[in-house]
C-alpha atoms as a PDB file:
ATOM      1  CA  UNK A   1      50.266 107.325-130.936  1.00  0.00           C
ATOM      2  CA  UNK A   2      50.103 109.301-133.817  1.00  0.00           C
ATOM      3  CA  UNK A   3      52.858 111.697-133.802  1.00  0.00           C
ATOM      4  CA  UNK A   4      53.664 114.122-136.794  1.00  0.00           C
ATOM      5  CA  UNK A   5      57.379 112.674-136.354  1.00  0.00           C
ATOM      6  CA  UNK A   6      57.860 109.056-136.139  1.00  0.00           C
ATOM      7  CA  UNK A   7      59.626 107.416-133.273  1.00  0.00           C
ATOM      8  CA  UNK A   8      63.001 107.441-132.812  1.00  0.00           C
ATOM      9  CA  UNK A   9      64.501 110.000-135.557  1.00  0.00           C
ATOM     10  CA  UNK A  10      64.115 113.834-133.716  1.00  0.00           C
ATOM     11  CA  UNK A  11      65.100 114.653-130.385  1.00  0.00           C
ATOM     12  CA  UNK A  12      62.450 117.020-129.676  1.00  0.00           C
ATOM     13  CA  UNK A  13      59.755 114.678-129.821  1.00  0.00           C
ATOM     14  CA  UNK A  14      61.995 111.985-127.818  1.00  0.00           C
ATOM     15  CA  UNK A  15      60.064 112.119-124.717  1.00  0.00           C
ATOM     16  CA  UNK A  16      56.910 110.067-126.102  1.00  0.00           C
ATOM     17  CA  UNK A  17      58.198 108.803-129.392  1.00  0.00           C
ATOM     18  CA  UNK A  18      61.359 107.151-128.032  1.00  0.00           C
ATOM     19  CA  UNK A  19      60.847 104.639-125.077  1.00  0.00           C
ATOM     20  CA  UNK A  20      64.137 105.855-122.908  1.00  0.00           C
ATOM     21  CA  UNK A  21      66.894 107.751-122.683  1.00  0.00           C
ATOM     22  CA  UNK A  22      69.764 105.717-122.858  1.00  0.00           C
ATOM     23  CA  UNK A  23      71.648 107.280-120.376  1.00  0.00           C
ATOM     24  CA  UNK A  24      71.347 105.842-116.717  1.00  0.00           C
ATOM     25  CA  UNK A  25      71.069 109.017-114.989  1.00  0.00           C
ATOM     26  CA  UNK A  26      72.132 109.143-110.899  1.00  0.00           C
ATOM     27  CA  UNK A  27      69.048 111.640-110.699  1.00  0.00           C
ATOM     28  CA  UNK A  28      65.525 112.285-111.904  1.00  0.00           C
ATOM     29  CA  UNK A  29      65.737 113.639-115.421  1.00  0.00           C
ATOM     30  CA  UNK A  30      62.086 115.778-116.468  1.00  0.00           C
ATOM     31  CA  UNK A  31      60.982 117.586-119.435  1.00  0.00           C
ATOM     32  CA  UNK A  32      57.875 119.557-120.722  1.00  0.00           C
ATOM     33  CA  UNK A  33      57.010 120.890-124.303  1.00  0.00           C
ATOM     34  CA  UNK A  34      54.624 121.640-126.845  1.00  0.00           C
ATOM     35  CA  UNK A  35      54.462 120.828-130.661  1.00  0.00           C
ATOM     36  CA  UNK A  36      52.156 123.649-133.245  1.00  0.00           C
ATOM     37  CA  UNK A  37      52.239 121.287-136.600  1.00  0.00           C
ATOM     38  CA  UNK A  38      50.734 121.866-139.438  1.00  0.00           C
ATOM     39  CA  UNK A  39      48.954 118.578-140.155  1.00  0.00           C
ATOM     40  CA  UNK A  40      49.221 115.416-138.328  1.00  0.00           C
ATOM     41  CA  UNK A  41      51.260 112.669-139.724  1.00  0.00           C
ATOM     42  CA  UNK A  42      51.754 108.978-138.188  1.00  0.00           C
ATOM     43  CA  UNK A  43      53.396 106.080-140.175  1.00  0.00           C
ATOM     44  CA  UNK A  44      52.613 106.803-143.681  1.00  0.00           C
ATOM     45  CA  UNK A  45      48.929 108.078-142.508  1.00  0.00           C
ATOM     46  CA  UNK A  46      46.954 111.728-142.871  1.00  0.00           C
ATOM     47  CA  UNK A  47      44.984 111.954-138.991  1.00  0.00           C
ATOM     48  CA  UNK A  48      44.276 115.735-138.656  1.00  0.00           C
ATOM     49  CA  UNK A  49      45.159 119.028-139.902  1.00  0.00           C
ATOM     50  CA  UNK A  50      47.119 122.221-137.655  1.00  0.00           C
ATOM     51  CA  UNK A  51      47.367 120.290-134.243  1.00  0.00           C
ATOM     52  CA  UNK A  52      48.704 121.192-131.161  1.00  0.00           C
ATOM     53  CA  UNK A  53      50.412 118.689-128.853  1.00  0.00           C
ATOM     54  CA  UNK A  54      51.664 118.585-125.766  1.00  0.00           C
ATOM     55  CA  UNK A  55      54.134 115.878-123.876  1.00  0.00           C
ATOM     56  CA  UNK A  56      55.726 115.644-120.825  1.00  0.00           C
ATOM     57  CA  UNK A  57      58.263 112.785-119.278  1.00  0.00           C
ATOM     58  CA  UNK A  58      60.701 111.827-116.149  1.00  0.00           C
ATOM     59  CA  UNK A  59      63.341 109.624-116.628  1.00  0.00           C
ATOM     60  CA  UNK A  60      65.543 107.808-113.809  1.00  0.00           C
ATOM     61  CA  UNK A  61      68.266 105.185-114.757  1.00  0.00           C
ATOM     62  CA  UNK A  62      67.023 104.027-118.055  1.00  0.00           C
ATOM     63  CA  UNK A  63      63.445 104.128-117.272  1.00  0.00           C
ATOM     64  CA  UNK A  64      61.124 106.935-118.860  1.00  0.00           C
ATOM     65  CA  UNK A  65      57.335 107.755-118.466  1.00  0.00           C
ATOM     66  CA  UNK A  66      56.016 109.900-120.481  1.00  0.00           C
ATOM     67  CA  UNK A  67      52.698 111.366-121.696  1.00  0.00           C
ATOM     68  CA  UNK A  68      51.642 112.702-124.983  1.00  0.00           C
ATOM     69  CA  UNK A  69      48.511 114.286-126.624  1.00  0.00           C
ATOM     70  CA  UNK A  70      46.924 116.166-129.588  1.00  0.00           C
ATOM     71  CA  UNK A  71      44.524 118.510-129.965  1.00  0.00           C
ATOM     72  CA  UNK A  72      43.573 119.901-133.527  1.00  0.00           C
ATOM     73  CA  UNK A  73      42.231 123.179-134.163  1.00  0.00           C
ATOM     74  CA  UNK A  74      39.283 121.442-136.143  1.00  0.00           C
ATOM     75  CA  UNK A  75      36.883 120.204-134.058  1.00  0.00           C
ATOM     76  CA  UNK A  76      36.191 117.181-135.981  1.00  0.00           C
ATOM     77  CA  UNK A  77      40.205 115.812-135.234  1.00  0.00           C
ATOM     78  CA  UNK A  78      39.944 113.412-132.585  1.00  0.00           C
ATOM     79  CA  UNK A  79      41.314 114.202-129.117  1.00  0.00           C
ATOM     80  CA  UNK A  80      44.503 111.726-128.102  1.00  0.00           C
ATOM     81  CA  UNK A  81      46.345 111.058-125.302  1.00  0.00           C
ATOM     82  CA  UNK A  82      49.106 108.567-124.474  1.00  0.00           C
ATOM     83  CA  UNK A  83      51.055 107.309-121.587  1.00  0.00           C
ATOM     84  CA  UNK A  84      54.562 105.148-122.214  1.00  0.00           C
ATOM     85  CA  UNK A  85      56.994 103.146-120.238  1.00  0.00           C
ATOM     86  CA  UNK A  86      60.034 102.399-121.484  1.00  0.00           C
ATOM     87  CA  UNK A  87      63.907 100.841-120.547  1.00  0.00           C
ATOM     88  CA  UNK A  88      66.837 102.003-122.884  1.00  0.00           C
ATOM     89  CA  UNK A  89      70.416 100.690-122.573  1.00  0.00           C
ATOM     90  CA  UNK A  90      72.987 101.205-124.922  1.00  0.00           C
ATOM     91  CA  UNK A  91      71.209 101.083-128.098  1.00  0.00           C
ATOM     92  CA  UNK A  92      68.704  98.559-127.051  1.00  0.00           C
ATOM     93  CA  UNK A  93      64.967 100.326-125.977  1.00  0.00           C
ATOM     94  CA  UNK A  94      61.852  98.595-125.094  1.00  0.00           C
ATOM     95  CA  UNK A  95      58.774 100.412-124.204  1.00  0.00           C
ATOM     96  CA  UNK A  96      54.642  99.369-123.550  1.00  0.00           C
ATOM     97  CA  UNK A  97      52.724 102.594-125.106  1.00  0.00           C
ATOM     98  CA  UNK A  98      48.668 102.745-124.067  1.00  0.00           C
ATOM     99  CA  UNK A  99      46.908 105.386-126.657  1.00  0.00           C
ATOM    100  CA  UNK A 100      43.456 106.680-125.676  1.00  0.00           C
ATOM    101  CA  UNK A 101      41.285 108.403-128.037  1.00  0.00           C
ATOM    102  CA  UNK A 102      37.761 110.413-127.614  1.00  0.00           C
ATOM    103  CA  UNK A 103      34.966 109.343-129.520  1.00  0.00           C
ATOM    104  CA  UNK A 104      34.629 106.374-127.999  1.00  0.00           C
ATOM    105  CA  UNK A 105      34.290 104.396-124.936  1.00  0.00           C
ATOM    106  CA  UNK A 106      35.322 106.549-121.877  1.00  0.00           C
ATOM    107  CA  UNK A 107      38.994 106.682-120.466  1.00  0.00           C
ATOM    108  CA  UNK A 108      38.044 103.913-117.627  1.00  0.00           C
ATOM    109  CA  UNK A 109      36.974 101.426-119.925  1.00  0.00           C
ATOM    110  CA  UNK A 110      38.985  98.982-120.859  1.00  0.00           C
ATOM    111  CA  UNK A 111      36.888  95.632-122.410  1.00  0.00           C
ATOM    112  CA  UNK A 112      37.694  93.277-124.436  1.00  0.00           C
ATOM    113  CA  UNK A 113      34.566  94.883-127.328  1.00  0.00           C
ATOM    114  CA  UNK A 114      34.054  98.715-125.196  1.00  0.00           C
ATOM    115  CA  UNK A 115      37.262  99.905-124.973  1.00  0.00           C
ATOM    116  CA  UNK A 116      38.902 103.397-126.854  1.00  0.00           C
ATOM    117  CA  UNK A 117      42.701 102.611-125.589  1.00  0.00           C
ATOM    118  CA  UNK A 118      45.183 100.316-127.654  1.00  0.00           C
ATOM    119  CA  UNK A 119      48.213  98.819-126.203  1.00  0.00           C
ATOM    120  CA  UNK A 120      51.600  98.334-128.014  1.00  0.00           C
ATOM    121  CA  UNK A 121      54.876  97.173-127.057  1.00  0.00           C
ATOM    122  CA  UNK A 122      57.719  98.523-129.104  1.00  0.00           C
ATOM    123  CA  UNK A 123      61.333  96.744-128.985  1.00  0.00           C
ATOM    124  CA  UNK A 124      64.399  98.267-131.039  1.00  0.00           C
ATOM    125  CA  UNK A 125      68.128  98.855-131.467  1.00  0.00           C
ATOM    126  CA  UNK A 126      69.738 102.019-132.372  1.00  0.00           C
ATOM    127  CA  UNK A 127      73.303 100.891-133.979  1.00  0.00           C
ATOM    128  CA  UNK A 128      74.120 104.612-134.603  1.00  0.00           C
ATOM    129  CA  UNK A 129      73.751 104.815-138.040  1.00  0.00           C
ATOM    130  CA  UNK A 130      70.925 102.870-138.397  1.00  0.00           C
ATOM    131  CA  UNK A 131      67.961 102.672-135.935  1.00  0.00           C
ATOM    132  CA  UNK A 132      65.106  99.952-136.521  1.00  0.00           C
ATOM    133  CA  UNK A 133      62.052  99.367-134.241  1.00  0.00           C
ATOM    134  CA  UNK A 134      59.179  96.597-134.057  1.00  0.00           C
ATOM    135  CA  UNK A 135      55.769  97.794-132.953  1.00  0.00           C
ATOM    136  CA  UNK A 136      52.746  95.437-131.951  1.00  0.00           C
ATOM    137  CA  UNK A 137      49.469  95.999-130.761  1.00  0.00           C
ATOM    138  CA  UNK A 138      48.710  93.109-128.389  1.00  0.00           C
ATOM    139  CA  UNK A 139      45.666  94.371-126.486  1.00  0.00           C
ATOM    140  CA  UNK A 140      42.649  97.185-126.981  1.00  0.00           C
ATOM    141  CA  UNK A 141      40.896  98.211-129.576  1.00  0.00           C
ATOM    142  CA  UNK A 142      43.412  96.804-132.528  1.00  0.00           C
ATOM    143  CA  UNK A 143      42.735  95.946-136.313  1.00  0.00           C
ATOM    144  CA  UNK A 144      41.608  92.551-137.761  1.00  0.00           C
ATOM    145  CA  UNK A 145      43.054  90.310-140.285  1.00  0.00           C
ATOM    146  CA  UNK A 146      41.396  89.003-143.277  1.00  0.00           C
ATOM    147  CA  UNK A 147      39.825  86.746-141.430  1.00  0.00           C
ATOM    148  CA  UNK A 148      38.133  89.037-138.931  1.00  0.00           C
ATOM    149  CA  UNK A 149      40.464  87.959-136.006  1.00  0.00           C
ATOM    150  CA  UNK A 150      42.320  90.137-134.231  1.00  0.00           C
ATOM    151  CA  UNK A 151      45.571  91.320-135.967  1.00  0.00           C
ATOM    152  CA  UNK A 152      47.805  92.127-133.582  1.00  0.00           C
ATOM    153  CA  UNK A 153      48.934  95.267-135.793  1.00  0.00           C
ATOM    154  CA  UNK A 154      52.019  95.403-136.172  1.00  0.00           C
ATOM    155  CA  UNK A 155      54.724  98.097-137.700  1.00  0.00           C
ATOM    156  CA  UNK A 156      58.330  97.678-138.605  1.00  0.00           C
ATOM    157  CA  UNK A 157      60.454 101.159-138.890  1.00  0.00           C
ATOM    158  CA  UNK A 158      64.372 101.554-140.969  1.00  0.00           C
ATOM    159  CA  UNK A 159      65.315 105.039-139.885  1.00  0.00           C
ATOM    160  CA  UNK A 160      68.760 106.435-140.749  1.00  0.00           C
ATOM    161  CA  UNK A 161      69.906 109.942-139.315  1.00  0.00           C
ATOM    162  CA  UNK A 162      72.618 112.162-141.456  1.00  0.00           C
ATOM    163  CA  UNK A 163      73.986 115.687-141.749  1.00  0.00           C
ATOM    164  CA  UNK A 164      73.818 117.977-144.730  1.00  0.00           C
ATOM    165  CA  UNK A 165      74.089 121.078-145.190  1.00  0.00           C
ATOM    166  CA  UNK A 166      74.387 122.362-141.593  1.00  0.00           C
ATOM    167  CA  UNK A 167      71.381 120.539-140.724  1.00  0.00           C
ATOM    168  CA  UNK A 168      69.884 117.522-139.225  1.00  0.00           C
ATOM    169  CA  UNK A 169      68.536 115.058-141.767  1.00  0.00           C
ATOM    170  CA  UNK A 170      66.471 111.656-141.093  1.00  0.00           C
ATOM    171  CA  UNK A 171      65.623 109.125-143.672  1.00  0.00           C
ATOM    172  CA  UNK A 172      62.886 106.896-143.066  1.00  0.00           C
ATOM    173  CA  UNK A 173      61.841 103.623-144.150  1.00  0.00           C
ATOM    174  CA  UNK A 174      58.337 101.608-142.740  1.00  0.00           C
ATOM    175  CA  UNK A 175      56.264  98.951-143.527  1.00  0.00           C
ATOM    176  CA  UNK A 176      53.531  96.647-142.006  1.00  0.00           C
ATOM    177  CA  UNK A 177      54.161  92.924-141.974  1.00  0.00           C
ATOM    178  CA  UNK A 178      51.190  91.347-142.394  1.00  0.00           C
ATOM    179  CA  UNK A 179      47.201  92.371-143.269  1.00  0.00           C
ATOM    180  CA  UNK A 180      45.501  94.344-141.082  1.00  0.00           C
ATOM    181  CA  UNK A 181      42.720  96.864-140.719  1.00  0.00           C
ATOM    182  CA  UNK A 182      44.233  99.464-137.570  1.00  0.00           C
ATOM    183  CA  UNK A 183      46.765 100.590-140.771  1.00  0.00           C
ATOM    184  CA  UNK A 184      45.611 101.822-144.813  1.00  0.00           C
ATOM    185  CA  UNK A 185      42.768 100.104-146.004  1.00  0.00           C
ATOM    186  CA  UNK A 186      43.849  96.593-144.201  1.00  0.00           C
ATOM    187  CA  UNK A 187      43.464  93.996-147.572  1.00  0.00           C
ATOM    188  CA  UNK A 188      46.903  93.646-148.427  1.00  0.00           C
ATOM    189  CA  UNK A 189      49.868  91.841-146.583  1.00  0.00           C
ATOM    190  CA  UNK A 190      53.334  93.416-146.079  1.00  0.00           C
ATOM    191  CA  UNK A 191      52.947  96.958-147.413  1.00  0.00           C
ATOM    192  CA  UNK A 192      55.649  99.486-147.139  1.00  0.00           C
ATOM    193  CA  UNK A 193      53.262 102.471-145.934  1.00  0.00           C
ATOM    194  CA  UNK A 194      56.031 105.229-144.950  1.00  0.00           C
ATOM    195  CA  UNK A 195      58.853 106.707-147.049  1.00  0.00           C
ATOM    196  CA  UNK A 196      59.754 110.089-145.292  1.00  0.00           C
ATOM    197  CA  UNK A 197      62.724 112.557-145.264  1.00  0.00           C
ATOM    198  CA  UNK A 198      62.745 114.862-142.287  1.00  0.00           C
ATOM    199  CA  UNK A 199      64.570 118.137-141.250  1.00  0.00           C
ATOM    200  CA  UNK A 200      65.590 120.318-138.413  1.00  0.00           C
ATOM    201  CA  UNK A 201      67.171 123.538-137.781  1.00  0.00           C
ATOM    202  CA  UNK A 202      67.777 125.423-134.204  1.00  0.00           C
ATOM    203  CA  UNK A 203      66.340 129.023-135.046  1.00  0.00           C
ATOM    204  CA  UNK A 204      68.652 131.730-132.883  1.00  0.00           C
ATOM    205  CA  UNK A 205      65.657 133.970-131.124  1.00  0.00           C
ATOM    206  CA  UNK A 206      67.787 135.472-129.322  1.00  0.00           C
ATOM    207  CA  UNK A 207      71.596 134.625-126.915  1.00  0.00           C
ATOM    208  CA  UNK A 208      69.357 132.552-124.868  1.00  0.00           C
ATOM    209  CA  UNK A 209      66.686 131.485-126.785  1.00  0.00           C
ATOM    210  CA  UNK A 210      66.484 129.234-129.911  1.00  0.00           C
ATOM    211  CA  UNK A 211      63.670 127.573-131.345  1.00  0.00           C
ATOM    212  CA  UNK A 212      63.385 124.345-133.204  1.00  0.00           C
ATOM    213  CA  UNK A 213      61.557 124.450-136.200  1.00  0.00           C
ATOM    214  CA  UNK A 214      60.842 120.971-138.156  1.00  0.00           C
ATOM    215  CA  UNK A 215      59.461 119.648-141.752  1.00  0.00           C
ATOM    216  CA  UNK A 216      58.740 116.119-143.311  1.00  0.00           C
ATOM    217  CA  UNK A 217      57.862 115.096-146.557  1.00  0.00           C
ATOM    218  CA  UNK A 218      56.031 111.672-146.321  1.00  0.00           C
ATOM    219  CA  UNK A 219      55.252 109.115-149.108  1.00  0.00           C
ATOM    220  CA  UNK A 220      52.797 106.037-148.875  1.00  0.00           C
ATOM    221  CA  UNK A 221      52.874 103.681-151.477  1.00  0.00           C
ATOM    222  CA  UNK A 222      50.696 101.863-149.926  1.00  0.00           C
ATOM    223  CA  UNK A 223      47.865 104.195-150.277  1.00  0.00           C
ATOM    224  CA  UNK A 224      49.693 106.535-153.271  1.00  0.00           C
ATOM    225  CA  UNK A 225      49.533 109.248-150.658  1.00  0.00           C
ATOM    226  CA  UNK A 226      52.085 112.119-150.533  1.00  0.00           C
ATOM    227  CA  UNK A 227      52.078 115.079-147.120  1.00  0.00           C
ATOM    228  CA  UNK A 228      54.586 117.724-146.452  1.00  0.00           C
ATOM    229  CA  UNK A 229      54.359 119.283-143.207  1.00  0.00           C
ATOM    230  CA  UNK A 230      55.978 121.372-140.797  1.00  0.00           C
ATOM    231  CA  UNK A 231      55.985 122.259-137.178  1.00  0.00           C
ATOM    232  CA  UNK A 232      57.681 123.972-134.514  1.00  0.00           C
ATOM    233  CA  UNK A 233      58.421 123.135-130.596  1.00  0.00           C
ATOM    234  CA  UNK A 234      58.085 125.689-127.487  1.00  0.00           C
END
């Protein structure tokens, strides 16, 4: 849920953050990896500091699953793992994300008032260059309104990939529609909560070896917040 990169702007973290590939492939497609970050960033929002986090997917003719977690070397962070579905064709992806957390209620339950997961569907269009995505929380443990009913949270992403300087650039733009208490402090309406500029560059290890290294600087008006971290994939 609550990756250091949002979804949809690095490859590396493509397997959970992005629904699908948008390639139809003729054959099952897997990956494995590992993230070390520095702190733990998610849509404007500080969760945890040096974190660990795995993911893992297979993908067969548009369709992905995937799994995600963190694990932060402080052993207040909370403990996360997620499992996603997701269709992409063309630029079009759709995708139903459940997020689990420790803490809480125990993986198997799931009711209505005892229940650590959340459930979000995500639905999106990547026009090339321009990508925007609409998340929504629609069951689990979500946020409430002003009102104390549930929210359905919801989070609406601008994100606009470039080249400069030999390197991979993404500019990022996000904001949640309406009041809520699953994002910042939950009072307001439509807030943008996540101005970000990310970075990556292949580091040469060797002829046959390269390793990505990554950095974001993230702004949240929202919350006058301001993170720069940094992280690298194995």
């Amino acid at each position: 849920m609550k990756r250091m990169f949002q979804k949809g702007w690095l490859p590396l973290v493509a397997v959970m953050a992005l629904p699908a590939v948008s390639v139809a492939q003729d054959k099952p497609e897997a990956s494995v990896g590992v993230d070390l970050v520095s702190g733990y960033l998610w849509r404007g929002q500080d969760l945890g500091n040096v974190s660990i986090q795995p993911s893992a997917a297979v993908g067969y003719k548009g369709f992905t699953l995937s799994g995600w977690g963190s694990v932060g070397f402080d052993k207040e962070d909370t403990k996360e793992f997620d499992l996603t579905l997701g269709y992409a064709t063309g630029g079009f992806s759709i995708s139903v994300t459940d997020y689990w957390f420790n803490g809480g209620a125990g993986y198997f339950h799931y009711g209505a008032h005892n229940t650590a997961h959340v459930f979000e569907a995500q639905v999106g269009y990547d026009f090339g260059p321009l990508a925007v995505n609409w998340f929504t929380n629609f069951a689990g443990d979500d946020g409430v309104n002003k009102d104390g009913d549930r929210a359905y949270s919801s989070y609406v992403s601008v994100a606009a990939p470039f080249r400069l300087g030999g390197l991979d650039w993404t500019a990022e733009v996000g904001a949640t529609p309406w009041a809520t208490t699953f994002y910042n402090d939950g009072t307001n309406g439509f807030e943008v909560c996540d101005i970000s500029l990310g970075v990556t560059k292949e580091v040469k290890i060797s002829d046959s070896f390269s390793l990505p290294v990554f950095a974001k600087a993230t702004w949240n008006p929202a919350t006058e917040g301001a993170y720069f971290a940094v992280g690298m994939t194995f």
